[in-house]
Protein backbone atom coordinates (compact mmCIF):
# COMPACT_ATOMS: atom_id res chain seq x y z
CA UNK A 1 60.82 186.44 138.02
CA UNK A 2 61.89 190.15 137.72
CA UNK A 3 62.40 191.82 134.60
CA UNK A 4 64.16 195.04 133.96
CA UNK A 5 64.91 197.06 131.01
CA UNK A 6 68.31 198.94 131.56
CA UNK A 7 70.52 201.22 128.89
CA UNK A 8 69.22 203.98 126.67
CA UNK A 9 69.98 204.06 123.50
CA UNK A 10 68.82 201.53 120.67
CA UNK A 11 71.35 201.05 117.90
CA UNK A 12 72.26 198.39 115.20
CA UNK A 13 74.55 195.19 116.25
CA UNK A 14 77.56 194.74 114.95
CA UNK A 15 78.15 191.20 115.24
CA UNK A 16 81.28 189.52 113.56
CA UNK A 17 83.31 186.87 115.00
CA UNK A 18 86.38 187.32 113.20
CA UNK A 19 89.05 190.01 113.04
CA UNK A 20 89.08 189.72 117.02
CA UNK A 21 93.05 191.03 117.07
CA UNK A 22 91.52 193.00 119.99
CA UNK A 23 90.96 189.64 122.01
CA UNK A 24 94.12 188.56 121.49
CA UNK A 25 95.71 191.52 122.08
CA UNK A 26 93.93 190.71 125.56
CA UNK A 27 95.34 187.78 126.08
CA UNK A 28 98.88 188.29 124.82
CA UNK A 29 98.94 191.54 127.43
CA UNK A 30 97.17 189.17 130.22
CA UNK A 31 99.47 189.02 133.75
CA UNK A 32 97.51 186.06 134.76
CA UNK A 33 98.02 182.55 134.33
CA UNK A 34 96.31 180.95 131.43
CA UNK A 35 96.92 177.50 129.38
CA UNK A 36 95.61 175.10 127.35
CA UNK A 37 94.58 171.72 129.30
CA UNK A 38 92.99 168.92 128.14
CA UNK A 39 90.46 166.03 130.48
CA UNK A 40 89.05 163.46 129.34
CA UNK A 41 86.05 160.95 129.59
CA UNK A 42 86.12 157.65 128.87
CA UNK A 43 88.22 157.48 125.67
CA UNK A 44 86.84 161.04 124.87
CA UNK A 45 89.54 164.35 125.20
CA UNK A 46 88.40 167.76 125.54
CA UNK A 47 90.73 170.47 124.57
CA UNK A 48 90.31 173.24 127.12
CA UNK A 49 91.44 177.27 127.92
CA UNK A 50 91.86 177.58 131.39
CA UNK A 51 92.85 180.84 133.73
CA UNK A 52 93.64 181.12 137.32
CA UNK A 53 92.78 184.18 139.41
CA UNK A 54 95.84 186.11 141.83
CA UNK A 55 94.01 185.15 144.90
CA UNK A 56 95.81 183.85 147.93
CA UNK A 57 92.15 181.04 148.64
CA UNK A 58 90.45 178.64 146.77
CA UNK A 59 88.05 180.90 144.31
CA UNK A 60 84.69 179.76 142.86
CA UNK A 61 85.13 177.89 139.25
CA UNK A 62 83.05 178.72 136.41
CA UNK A 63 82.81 176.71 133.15
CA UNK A 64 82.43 178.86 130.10
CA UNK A 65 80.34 177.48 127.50
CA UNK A 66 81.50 179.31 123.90
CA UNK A 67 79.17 180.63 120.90
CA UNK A 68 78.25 179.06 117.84
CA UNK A 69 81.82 179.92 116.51
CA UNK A 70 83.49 177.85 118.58
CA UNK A 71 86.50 177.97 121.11
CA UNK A 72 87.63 181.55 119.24
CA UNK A 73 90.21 184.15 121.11
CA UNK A 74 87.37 186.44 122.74
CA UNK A 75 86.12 183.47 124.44
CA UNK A 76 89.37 182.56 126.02
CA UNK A 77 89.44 186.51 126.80
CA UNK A 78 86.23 185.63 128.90
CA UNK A 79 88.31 183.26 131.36
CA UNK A 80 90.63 185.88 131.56
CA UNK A 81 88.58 188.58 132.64
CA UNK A 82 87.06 186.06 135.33
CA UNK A 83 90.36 185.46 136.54
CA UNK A 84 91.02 188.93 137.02
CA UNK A 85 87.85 189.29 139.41
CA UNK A 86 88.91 186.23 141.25
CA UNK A 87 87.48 182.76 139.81
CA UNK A 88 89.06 179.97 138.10
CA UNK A 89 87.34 180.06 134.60
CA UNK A 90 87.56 177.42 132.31
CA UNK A 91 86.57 177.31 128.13
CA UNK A 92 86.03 173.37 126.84
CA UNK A 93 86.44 173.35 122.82
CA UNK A 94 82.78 171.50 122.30
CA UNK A 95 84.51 170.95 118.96
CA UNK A 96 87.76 168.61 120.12
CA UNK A 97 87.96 166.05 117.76
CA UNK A 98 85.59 166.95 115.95
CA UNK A 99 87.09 168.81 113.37
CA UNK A 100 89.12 168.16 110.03
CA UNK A 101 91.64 165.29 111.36
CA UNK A 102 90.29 164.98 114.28
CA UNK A 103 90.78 168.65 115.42
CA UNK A 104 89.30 171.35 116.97
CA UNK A 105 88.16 174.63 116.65
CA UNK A 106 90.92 175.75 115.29
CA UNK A 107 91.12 173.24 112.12
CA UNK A 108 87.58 174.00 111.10
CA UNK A 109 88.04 176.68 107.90
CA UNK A 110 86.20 179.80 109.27
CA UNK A 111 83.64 180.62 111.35
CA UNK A 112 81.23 179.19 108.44
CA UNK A 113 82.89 175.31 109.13
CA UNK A 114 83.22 175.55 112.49
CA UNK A 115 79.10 176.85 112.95
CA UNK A 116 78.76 173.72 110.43
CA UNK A 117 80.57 171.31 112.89
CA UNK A 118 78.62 172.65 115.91
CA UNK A 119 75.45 171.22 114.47
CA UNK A 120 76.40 168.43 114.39
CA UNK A 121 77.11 167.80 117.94
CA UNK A 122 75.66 164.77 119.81
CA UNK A 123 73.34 166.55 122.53
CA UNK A 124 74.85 163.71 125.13
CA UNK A 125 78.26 164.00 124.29
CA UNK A 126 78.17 168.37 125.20
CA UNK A 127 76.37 167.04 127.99
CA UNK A 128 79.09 164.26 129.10
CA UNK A 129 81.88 167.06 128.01
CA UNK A 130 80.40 169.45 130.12
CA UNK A 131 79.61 167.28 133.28
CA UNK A 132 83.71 166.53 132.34
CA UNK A 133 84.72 170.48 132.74
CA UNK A 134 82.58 171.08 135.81
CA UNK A 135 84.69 167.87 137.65
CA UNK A 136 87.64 168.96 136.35
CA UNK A 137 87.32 172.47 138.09
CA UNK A 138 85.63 171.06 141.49
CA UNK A 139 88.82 168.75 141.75
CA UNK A 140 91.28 171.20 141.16
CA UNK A 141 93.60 171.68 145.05
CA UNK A 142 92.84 175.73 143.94
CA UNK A 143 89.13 175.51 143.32
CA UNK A 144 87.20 175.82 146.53
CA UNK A 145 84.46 173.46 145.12
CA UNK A 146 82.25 176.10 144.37
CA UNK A 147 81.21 175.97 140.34
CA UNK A 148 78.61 177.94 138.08
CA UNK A 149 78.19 178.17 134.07
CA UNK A 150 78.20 180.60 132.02
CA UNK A 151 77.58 180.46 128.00
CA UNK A 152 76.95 183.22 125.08
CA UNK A 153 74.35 182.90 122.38
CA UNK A 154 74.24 178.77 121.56
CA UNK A 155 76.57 178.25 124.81
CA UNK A 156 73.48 180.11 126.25
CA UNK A 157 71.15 177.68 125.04
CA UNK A 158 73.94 175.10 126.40
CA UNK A 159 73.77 176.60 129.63
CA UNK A 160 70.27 176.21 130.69
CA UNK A 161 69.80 172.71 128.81
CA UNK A 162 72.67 171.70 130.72
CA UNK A 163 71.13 172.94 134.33
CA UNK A 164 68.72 170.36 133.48
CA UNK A 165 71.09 168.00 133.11
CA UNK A 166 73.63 168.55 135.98
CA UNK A 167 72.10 168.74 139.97
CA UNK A 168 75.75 169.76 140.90
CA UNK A 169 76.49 173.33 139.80
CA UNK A 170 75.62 176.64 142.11
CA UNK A 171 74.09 178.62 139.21
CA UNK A 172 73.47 178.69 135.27
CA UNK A 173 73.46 182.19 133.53
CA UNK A 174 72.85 182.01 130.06
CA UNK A 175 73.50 185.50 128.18
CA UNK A 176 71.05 185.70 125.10
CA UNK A 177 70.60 181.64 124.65
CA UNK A 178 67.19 180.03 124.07
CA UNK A 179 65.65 178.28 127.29
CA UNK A 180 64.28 174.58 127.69
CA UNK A 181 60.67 174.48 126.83
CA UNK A 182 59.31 171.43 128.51
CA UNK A 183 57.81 170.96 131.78
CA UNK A 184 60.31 167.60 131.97
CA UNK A 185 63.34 169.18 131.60
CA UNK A 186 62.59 172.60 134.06
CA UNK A 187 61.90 170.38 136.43
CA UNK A 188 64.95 169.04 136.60
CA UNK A 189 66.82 172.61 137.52
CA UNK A 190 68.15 172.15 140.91
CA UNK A 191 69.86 175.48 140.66
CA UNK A 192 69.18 179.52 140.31
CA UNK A 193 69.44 180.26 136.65
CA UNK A 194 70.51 184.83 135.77
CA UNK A 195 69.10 185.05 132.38
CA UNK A 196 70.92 187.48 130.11
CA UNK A 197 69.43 188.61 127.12
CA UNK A 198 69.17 191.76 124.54
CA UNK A 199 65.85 193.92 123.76
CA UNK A 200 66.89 193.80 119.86
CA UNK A 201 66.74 189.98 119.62
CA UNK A 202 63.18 188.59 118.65
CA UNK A 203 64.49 185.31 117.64
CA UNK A 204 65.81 184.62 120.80
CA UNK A 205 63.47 186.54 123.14
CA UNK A 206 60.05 184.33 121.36
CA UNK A 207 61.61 181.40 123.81
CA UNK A 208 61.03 183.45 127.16
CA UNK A 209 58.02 183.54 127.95
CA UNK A 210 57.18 179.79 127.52
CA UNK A 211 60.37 179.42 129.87
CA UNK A 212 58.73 181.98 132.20
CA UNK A 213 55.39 179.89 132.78
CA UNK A 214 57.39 176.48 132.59
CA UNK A 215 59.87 177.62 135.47
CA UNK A 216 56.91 179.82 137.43
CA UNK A 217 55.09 176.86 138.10
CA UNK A 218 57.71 174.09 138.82
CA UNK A 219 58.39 176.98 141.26
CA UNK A 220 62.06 177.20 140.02
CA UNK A 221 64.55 180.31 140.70
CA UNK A 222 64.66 182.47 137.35
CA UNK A 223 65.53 186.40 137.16
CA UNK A 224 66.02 187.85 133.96
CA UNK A 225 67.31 190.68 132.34
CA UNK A 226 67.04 192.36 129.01
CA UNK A 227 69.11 195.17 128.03
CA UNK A 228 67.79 197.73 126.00
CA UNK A 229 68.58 198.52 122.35
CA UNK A 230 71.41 196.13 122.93
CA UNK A 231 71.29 193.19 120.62
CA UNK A 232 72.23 189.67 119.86
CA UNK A 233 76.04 189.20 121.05
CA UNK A 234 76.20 192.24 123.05
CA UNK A 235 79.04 190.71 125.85
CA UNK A 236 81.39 190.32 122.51
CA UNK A 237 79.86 193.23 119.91
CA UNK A 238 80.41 195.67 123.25
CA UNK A 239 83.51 194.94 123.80
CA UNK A 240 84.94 195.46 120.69
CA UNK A 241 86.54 199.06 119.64
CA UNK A 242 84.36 199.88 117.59
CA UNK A 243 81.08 198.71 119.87
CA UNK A 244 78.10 201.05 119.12
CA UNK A 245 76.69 202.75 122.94
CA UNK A 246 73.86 200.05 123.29
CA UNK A 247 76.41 197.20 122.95
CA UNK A 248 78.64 198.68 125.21
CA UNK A 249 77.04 200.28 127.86
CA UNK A 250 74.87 196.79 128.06
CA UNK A 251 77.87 194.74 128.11
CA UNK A 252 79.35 197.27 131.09
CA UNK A 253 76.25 196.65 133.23
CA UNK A 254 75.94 193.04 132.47
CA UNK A 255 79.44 191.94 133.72
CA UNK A 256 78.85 194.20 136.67
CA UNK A 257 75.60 191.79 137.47
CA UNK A 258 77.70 188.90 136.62
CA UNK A 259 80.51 189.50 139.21
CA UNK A 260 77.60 190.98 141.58
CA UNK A 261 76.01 187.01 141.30
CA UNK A 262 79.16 185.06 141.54
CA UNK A 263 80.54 186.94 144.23
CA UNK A 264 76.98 186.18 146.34
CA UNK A 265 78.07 182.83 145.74
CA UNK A 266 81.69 182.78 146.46
């Protein structure tokens, strides 16, 4: 495992959910093709964001798993921004039918219900939703068969608990999501996981080093990254307008590593 410590200057996060009119304003401006799809297995639906890439091949897929918050604008902004560097991204709602009426995301009242609604999840059904999304994008005539996941802050924890769960996918990269922390479950990984993760985020960053031992001796691929004084939710807190210099300048040199690892594997 390699560790590096990138960025220079160590700042407060600021780390709200709402207000994104930024995100949408993304989307809403967005040239690309993007829509709401929905899969299912058995009598389960999953609501879904999807965008394709202006590419004249097949691309690489990659499933984006959201934060706590649910299936919120800036995460559909994420599969946007993929499709603009060339992959077919795709954003399940872990929340469809789960919500008020049998909703999703969006019918949970704030970010406060829909946090409460994401605890509640069955740990098999996010896996069965998941394994849905990654088939959905492997059988789609524009993906080229090729798919990774990607997840932010408890999508990050969803990410590498799921590449113990799923022999199929070309990479995990969880950004700033706590790791498995059994010798069981790491040695199920079939798969390179790119750890993400901020130097201002104790909670999170206690889970590493267990991790570390766990995947150094099943002998498992695992290279990490921690960005300094960036903190918990950097990808979204440094994107936003008013992103402090940590935030953003981590955020800038994190998608840069992102698009360096998916293009190795397209």
């Amino acid at each position: 495992m390699r560790i590096f410590i990138v960025g220079l200057v160590a700042l407060s996060l600021l780390n709200r959910c709402d207000a994104q009119d930024w995100a949408k304003k993304r989307l809403d401006d967005s040239p690309r093709h993007g829509e709401w799809v929905a899969f299912k297995h058995g009598d389960r639906q999953v609501d879904a964001f999807i965008t394709y890439p202006e590419v004249a091949t097949p691309a690489t897929g990659v499933v984006v798993i959201h934060e706590i918050f649910g299936l919120t604008d800036w995460v559909r902004g994420v599969t946007d921004q993929l499709a603009e560097a060339g992959y077919i991204a795709i954003a399940p709602d872990l929340l469809s039918g789960m919500g008020p009426g049998g909703g999703n995301t969006s019918s949970f009242e704030g970010t406060d219900g829909a946090r409460r609604g994401i605890a509640g999840l069955p740990p098999e059904q996010i896996t069965a939703d998941l394994n849905a999304a990654v088939e959905y994008l492997r059988q789609l005539p524009a993906c080229n068969g090729k798919v990774v996941v990607i997840g932010f802050c408890w999508g990050g924890g969803q990410t590498f608990r799921f590449a113990t769960n799923n022999d199929s996918i070309q990479a995990a990269c969880p950004f700033y999501g706590s790791g498995p922390q059994s010798a069981e479950e790491i040695q199920r990984i079939d798969c390179p996981v790119y750890g993400f993760f901020a130097e201002n985020d104790a909670r999170v960053n206690a889970s590493l080093p267990p991790t570390e031992e766990l995947m150094k001796q099943a002998g498992k691929s695992w290279d990490l990254v921690v960005y300094e004084g960036a903190g918990h939710g950097f990808m979204r807190a440094g994107e936003a307008p008013d992103a402090n210099p940590a935030n953003r300048q981590a955020r800038e040199q994190a998608w840069q590593r992102l698009k360096e690892i998916l293009s190795s594997i397209n």
